[in-house]
Protein backbone atom coordinates (compact mmCIF):
# COMPACT_ATOMS: atom_id res chain seq x y z
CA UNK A 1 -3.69 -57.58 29.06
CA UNK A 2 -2.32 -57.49 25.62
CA UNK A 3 -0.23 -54.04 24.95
CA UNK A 4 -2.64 -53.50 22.17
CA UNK A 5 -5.30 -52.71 24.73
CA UNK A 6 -3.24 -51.34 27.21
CA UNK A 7 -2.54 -48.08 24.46
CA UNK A 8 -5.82 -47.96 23.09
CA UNK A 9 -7.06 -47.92 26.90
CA UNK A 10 -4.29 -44.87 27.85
CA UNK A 11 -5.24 -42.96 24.92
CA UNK A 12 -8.75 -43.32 25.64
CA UNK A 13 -7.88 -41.95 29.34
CA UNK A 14 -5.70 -39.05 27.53
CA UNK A 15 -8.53 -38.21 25.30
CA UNK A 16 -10.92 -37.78 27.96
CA UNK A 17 -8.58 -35.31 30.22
CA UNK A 18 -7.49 -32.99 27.03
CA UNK A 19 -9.58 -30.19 26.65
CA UNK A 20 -12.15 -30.28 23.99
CA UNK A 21 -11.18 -28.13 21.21
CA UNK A 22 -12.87 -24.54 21.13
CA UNK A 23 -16.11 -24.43 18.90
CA UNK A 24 -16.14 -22.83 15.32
CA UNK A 25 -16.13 -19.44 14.89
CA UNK A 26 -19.18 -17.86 13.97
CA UNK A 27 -17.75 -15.03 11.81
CA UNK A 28 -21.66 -13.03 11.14
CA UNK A 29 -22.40 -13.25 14.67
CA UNK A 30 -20.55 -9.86 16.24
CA UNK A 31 -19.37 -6.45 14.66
CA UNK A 32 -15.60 -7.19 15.73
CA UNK A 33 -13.41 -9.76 16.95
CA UNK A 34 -9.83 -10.19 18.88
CA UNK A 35 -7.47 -12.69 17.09
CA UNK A 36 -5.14 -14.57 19.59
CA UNK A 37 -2.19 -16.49 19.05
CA UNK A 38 -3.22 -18.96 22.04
CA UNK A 39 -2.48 -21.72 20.19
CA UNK A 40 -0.80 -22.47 16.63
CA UNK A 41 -3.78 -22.33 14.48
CA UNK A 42 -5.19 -19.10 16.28
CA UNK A 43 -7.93 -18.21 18.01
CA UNK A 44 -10.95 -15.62 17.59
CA UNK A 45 -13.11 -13.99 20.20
CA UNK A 46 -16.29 -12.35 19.32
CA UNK A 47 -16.84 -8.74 20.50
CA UNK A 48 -20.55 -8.26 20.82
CA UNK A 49 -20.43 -3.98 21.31
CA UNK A 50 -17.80 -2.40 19.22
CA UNK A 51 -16.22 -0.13 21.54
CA UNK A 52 -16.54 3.59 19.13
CA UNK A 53 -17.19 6.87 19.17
CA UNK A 54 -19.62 8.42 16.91
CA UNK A 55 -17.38 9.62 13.83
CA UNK A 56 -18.97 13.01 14.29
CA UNK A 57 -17.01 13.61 17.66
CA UNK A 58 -14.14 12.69 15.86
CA UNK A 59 -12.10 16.32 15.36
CA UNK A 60 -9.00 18.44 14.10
CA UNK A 61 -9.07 14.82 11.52
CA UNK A 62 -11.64 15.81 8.84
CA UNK A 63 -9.35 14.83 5.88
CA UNK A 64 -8.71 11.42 7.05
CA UNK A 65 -12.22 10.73 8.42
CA UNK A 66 -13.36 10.99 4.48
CA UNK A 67 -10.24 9.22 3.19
CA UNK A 68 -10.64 6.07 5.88
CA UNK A 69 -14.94 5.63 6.03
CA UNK A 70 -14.96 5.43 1.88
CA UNK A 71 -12.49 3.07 2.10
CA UNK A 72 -14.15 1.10 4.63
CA UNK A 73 -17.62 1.93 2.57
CA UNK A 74 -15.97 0.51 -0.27
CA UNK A 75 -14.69 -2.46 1.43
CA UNK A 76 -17.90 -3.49 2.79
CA UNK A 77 -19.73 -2.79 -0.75
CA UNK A 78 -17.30 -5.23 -2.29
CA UNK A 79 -15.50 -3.30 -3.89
CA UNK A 80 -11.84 -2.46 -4.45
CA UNK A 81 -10.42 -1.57 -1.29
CA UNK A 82 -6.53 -0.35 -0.05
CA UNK A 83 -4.81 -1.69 2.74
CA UNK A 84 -4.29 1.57 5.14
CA UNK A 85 -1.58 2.71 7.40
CA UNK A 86 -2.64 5.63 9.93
CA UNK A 87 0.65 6.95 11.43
CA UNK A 88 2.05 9.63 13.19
CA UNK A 89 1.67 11.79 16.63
CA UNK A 90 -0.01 9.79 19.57
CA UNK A 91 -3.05 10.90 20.56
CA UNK A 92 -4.34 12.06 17.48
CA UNK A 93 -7.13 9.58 17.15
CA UNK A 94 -6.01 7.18 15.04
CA UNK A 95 -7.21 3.55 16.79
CA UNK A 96 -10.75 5.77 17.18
CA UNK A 97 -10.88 6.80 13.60
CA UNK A 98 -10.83 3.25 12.56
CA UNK A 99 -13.28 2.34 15.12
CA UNK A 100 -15.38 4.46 14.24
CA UNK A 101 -15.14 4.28 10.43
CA UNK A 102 -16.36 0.72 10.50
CA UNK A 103 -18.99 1.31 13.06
CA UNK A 104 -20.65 4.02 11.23
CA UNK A 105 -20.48 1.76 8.14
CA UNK A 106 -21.87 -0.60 10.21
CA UNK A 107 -25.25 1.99 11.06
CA UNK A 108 -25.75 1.25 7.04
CA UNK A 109 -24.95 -2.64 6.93
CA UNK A 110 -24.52 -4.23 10.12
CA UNK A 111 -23.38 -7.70 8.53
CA UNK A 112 -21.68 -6.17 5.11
CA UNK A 113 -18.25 -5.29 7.67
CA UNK A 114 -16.71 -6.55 11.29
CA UNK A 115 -13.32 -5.59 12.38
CA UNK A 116 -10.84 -8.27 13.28
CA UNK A 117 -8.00 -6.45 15.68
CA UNK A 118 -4.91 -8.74 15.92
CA UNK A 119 -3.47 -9.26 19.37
CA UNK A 120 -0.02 -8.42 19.96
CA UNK A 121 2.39 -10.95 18.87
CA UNK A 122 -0.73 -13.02 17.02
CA UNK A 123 0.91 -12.39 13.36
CA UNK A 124 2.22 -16.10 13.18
CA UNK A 125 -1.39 -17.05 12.76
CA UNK A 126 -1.84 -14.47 10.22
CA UNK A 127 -2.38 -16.98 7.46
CA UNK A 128 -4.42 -19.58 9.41
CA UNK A 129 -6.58 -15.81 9.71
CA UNK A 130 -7.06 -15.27 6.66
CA UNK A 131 -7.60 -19.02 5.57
CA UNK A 132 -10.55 -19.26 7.92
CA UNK A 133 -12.18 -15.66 6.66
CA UNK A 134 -12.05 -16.82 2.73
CA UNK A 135 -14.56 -17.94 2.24
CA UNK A 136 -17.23 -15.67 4.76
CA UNK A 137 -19.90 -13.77 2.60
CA UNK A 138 -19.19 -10.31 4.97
CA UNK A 139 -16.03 -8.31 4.18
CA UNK A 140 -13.20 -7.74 7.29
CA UNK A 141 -10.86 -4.86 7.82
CA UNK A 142 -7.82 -6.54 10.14
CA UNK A 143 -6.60 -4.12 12.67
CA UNK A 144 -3.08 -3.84 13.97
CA UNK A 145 -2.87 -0.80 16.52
CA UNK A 146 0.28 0.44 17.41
CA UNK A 147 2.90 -1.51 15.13
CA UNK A 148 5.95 -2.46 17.18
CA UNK A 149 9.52 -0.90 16.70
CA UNK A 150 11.05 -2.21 20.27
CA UNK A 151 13.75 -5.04 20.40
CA UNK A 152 11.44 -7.09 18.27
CA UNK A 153 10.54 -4.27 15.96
CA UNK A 154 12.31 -5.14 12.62
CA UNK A 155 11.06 -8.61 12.76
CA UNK A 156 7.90 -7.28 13.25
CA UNK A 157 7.89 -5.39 10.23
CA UNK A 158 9.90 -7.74 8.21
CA UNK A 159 6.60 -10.45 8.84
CA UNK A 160 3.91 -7.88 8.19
CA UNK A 161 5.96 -6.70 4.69
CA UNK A 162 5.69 -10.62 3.83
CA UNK A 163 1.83 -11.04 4.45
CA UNK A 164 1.29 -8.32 2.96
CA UNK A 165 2.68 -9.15 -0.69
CA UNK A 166 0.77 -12.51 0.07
CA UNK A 167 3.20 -15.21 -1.29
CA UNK A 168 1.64 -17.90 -3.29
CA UNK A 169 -1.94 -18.00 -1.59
CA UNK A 170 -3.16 -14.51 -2.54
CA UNK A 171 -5.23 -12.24 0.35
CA UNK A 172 -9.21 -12.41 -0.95
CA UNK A 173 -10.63 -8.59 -2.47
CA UNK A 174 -13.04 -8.65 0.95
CA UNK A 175 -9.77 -8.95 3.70
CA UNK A 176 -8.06 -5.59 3.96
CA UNK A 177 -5.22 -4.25 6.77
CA UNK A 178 -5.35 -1.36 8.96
CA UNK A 179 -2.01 -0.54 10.70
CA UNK A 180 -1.35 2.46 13.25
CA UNK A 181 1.89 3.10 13.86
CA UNK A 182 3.55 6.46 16.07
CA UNK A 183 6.65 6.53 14.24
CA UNK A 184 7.34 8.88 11.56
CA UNK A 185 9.95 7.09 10.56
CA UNK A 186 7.95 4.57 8.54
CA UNK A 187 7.30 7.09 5.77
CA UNK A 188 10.25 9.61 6.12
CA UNK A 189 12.26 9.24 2.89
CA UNK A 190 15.15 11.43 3.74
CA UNK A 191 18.10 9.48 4.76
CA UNK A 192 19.73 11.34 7.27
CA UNK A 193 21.20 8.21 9.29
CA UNK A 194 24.89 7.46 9.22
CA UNK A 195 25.02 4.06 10.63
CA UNK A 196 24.13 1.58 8.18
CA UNK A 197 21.74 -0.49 10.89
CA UNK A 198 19.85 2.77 11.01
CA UNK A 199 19.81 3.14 7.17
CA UNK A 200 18.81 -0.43 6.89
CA UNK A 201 15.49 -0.04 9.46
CA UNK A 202 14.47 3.10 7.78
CA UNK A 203 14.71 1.07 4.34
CA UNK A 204 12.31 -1.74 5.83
CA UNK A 205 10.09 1.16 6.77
CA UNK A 206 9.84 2.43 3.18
CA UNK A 207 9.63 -0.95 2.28
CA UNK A 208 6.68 -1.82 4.45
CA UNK A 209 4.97 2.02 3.80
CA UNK A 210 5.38 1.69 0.01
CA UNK A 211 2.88 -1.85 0.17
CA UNK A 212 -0.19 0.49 1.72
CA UNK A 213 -2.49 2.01 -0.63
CA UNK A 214 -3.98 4.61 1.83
CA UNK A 215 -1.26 6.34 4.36
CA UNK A 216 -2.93 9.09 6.40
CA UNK A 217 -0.93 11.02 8.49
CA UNK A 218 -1.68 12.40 12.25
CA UNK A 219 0.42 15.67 12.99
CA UNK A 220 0.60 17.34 16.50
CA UNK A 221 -2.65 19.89 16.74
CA UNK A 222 -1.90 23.12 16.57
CA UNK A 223 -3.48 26.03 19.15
CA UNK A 224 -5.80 26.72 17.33
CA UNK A 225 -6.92 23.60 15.84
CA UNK A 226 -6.41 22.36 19.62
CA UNK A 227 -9.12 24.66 21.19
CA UNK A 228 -11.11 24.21 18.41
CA UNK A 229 -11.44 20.16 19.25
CA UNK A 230 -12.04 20.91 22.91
CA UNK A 231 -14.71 23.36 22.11
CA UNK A 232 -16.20 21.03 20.01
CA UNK A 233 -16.20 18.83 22.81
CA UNK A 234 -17.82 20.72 25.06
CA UNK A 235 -20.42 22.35 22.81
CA UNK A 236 -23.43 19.67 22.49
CA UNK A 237 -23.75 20.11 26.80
CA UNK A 238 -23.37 23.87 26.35
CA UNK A 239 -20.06 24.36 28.68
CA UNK A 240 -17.37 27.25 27.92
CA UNK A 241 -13.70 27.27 29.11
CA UNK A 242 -11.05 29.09 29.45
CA UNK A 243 -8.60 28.60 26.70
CA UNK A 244 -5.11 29.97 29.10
CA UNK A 245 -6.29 26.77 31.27
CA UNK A 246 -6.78 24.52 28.38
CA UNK A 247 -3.00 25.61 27.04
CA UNK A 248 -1.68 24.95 30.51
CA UNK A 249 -3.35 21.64 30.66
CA UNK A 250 -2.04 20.46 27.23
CA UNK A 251 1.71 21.40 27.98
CA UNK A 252 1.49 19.73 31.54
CA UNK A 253 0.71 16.62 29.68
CA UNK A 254 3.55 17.27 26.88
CA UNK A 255 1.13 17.64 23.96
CA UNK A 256 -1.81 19.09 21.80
CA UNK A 257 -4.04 16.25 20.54
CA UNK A 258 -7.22 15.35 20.22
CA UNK A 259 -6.85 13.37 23.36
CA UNK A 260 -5.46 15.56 25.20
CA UNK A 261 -7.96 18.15 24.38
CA UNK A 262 -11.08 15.27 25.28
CA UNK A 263 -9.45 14.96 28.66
CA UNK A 264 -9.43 18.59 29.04
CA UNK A 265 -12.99 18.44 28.59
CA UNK A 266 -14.07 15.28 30.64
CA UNK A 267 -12.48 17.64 33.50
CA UNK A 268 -14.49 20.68 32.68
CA UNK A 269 -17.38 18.34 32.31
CA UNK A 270 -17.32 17.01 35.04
CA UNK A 271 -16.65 20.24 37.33
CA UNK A 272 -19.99 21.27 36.18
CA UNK A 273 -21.88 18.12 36.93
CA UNK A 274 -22.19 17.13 33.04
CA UNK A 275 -21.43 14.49 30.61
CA UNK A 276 -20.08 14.95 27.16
């Protein structure tokens, strides 16, 4: 057997046992999609039901639930948009606002908008992302939830600062970012750090904050503005509660948010046989 034949006949063989490569996207099929980094180029998988809650059950957030659904409005109209970064206290509903936001501008225009959340550790294929929505006719809002700021964390940012000045291929009108991030630190702008390490973090912070053109902040709820969300909650099934109960359930948790007030009334909900 000539070795000619011999490779084209193991390559054959090699061909036949690699897996075939994964279908193109269909980026108008589904109202959101999970990018993976599963391989070098990236990877999306549709989402057929966006998983939100109608904005209107969104409380204790009213100024940011204007701020973030025109933005997304605008977005999906075509026009100019702002990258957005939602930080602050957990809990406060910041994943669900932007959930929401795009699914209730989705009610309007179901193939004007889709959400694109980025799996964890997926932004190495950021650019192959945003090669491969160009030239789609819909507009995407890319969703990072929960920025990093563990061992890994000022790498993290460091990457996300780069894509988002967009280097020599610019980032189309109709791609915009969403970022959540818990830390306040990303927007404080008092120095107060003596170690020069801490100094320099808090300056990549700034750094990364400053390329945004929408930061909303999430603050702990206050009492009031806590039992206001869970009796908002628990108003469309007609339930009352005892607000000495709901206190005591929000400090055996360690906070006042809008989650922890939703919990609060899933329990009283479901005591009485209900569903919110």
């Amino acid at each position: 057997m000539e070795r000619g034949d011999a490779l084209e006949r193991i390559a054959a063989a090699l061909e036949r046992l690699a897996p075939p490569p994964p279908p193109p996207t269909d980026w108008q099929c589904a109202p959101a999609y999970l990018w993976q980094d599963g391989q070098a180029q990236g990877q999306a998988v549709p989402v057929p039901v966006l998983d939100a809650l109608p904005l209107d059950t969104l409380h204790g957030i009213d100024a940011q639930k204007v701020a973030l659904r025109n933005n997304c409005a605008r977005l999906a109209s075509g026009a100019a948009a702002h990258d957005v970064l939602l930080w602050g206290a957990r809990g406060m509903g910041k994943s669900a606002l932007v959930r929401a936001c795009v699914a209730d501008v989705q009610k309007d225009a179901p193939q004007s908008l889709a959400l694109v959340q980025l799996a964890p550790g997926s932004l190495g294929s950021f650019p192959a992302l945003i090669a491969a929505l160009a030239q789609q006719p819909r507009s995407f809002l890319l969703f990072i939830d929960d920025l990093g700021f563990g061992a890994n964390g000022r790498a993290e940012m460091l990457a996300l600062r780069s894509l988002l000045d967009g280097g020599i291929a610019p980032r189309p009108a109709h791609i915009r970012l969403a970022v959540t991030a818990n830390r306040r630190a990303i927007v404080e702008r008092e120095d107060t750090s003596a170690a020069i390490h801490e100094r320099d973090e808090r300056d990549d912070a700034l750094a990364l904050a400053d390329r945004f053109g929408l930061t909303l902040g999430f603050h702990p709820a206050d009492k009031d503005t806590y039992l206001a969300i869970v009796s908002a909650y628990l108003a469309p099934p007609g339930l009352g509660f005892d607000a000495e109960e709901a206190m005591a359930f929000a400090i055996q948790r360690g906070n006042r948010s809008g989650r922890t007030a939703l919990q609060f009334a899933t329990e009283i909900a479901g005591r009485a046989r209900k569903t919110l």
